[in-house]
Protein backbone atom coordinates (compact mmCIF):
# COMPACT_ATOMS: atom_id res chain seq x y z
CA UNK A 1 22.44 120.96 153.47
CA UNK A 2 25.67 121.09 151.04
CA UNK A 3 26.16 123.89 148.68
CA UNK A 4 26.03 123.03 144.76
CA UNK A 5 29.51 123.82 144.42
CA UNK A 6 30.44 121.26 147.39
CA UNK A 7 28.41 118.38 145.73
CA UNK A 8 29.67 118.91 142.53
CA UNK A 9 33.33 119.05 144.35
CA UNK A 10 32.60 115.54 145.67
CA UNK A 11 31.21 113.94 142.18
CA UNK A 12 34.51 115.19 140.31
CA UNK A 13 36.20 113.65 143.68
CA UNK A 14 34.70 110.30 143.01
CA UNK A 15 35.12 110.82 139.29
CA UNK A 16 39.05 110.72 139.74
CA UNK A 17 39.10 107.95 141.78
CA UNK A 18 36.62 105.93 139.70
CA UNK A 19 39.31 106.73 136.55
CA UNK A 20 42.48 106.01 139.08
CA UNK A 21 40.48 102.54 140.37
CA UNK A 22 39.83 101.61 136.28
CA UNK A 23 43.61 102.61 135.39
CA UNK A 24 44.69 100.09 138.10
CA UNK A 25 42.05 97.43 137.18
CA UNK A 26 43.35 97.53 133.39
CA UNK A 27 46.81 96.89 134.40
CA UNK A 28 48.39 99.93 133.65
CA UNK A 29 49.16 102.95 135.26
CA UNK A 30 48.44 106.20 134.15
CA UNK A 31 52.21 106.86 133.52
CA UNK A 32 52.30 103.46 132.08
CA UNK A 33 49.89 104.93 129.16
CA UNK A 34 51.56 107.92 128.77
CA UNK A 35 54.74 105.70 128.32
CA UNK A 36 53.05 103.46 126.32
CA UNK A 37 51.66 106.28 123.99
CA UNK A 38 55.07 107.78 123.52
CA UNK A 39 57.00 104.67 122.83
CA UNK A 40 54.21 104.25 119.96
CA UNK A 41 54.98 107.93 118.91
CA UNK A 42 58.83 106.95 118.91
CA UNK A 43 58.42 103.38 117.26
CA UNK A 44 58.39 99.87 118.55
CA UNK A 45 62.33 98.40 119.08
CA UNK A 46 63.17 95.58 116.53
CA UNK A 47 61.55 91.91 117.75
CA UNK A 48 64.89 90.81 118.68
CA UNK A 49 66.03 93.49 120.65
CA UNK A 50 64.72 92.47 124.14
CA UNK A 51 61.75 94.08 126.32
CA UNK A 52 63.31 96.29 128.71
CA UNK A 53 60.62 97.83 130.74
CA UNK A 54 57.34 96.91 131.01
CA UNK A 55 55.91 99.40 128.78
CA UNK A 56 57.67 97.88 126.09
CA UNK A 57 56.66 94.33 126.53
CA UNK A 58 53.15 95.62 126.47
CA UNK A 59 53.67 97.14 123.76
CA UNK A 60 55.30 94.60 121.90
CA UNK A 61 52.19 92.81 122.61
CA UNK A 62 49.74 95.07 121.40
CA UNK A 63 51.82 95.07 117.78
CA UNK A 64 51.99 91.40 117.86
CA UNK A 65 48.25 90.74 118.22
CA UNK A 66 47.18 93.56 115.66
CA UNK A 67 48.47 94.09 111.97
CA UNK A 68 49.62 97.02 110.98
CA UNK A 69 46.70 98.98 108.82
CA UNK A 70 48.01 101.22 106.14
CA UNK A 71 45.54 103.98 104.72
CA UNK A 72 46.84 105.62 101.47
CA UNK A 73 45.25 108.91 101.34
CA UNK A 74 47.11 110.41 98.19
CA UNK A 75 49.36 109.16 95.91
CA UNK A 76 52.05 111.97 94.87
CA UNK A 77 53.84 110.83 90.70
CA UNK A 78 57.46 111.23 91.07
CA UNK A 79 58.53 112.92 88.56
CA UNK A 80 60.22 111.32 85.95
CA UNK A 81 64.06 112.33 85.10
CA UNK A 82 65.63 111.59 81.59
CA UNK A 83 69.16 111.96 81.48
CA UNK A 84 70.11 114.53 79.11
CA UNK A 85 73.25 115.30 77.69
CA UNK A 86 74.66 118.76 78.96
CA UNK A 87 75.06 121.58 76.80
CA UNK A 88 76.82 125.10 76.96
CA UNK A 89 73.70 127.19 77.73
CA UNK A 90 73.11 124.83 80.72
CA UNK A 91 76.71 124.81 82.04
CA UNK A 92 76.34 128.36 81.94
CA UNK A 93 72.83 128.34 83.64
CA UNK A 94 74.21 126.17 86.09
CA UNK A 95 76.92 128.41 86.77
CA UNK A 96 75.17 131.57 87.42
CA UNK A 97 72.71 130.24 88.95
CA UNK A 98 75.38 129.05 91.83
CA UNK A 99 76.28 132.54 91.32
CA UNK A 100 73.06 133.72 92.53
CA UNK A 101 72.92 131.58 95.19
CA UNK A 102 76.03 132.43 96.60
CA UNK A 103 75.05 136.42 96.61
CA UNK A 104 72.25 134.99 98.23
CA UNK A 105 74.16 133.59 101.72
CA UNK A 106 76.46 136.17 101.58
CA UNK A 107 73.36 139.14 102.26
CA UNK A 108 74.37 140.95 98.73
CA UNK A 109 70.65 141.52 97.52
CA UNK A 110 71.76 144.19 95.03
CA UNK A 111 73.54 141.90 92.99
CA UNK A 112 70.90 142.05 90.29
CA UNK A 113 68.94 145.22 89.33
CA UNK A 114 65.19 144.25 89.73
CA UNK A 115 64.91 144.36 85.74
CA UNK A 116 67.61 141.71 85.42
CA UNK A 117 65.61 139.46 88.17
CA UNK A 118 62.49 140.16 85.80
CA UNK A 119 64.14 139.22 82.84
CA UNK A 120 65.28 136.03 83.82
CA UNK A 121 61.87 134.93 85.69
CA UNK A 122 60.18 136.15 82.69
CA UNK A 123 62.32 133.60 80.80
CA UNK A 124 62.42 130.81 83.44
CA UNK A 125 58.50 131.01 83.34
CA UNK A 126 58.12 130.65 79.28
CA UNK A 127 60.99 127.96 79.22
CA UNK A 128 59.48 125.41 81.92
CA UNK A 129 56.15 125.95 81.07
CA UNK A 130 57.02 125.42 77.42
CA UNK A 131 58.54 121.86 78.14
CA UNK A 132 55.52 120.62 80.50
CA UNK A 133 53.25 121.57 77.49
CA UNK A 134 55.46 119.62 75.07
CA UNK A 135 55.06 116.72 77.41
CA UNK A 136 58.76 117.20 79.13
CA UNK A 137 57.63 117.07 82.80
CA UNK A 138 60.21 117.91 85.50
CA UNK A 139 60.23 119.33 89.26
CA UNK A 140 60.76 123.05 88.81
CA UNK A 141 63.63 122.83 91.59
CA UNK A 142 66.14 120.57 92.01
CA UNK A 143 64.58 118.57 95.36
CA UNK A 144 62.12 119.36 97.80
CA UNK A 145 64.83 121.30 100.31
CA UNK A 146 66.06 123.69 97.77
CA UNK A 147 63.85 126.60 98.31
CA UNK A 148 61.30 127.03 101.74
CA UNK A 149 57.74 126.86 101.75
CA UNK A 150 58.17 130.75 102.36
CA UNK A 151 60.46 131.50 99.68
CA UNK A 152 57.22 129.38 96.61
CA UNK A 153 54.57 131.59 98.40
CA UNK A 154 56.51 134.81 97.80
CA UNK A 155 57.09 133.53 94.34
CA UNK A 156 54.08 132.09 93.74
CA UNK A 157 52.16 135.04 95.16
CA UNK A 158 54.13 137.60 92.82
CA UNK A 159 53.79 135.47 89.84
CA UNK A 160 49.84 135.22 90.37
CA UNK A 161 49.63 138.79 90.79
CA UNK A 162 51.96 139.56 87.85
CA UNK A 163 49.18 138.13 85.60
CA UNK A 164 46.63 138.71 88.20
CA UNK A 165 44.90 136.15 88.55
CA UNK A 166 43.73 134.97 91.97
CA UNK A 167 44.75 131.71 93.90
CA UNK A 168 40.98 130.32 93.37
CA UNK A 169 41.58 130.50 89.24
CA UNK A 170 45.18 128.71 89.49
CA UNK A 171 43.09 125.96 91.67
CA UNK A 172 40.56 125.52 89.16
CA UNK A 173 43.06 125.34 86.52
CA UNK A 174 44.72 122.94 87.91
CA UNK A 175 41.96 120.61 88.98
CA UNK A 176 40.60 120.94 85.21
CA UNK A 177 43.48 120.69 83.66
CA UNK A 178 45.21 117.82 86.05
CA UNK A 179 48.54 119.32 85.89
């Protein structure tokens, strides 16, 4: 009589080959679907570049015979930016803030006293929040690659705290208020 462990040795045994025999009988190989898989992960050549291999004729197929289905999950406002004439207090703003930024890539962290740095997010904070209540929406930084995900948590965090209030409140407040 055969142990447990040598029958269940022999049903994974047959299992393989059963998936190896099905692979085959489909037409494609089990590095043909892995090809296959990552050519769809990479994108589908233009239709008049030609097929090359035969992964991407079958693919080619498979994108021929099915449309494309597009879900939109969430649709993100751009904001909207009104040219406005530039002023002395911005050219200024502009240039100290490059200031900042270059103390910033050169390691000099000292360059403002902690009560400067205070003073101007104090004043940042009032002035942008002050426009988005008067109906003068605008991203808070320049584009989406000025600052790191790491560098609005540490903000974000500190600001929360500074008027502590706890992540859960600024959620509510924004899902009441839509902002």
């Amino acid at each position: 009589m055969s142990s447990p462990r040598t029958v269940t040795a022999k049903a994974s045994a047959k299992t393989s080959r059963a998936a190896k025999k099905s692979a085959s009988d489909e037409g494609m190989s089990r590095a043909d679907k892995v090809n296959f898989i990552s050519a769809m992960m990479d994108g589908l050549p233009s239709k008049d570049a030609p097929a090359k291999t035969r992964t991407e004729k079958v693919a080619r197929k498979a994108s021929a015979n099915k449309p494309l289905k597009v879900e939109i999950l969430r649709k993100i406002s751009a904001p909207v930016i009104v040219a406005t004439p530039s002023n002395a207090l911005s050219d200024e703003a502009r240039k100290f803030a490059a200031a900042i930024e270059d103390k910033v890539a050169s390691g000099d962290f000292d360059a403002l006293t902690p009560e400067a740095v205070q003073a101007l997010m104090t004043a940042l904070c009032k002035f942008y929040s002050c426009n988005v209540e008067a109906g003068n929406k605008f991203a808070v930084v320049k584009d989406r690659h000025s600052i790191t995900g790491t560098d609005a948590m540490i903000t974000c965090g500190a600001l929360l705290k500074a008027v502590d209030l706890q992540v859960f409140e600024l959620g509510m407040w924004q899902s009441w208020s839509g902002l």
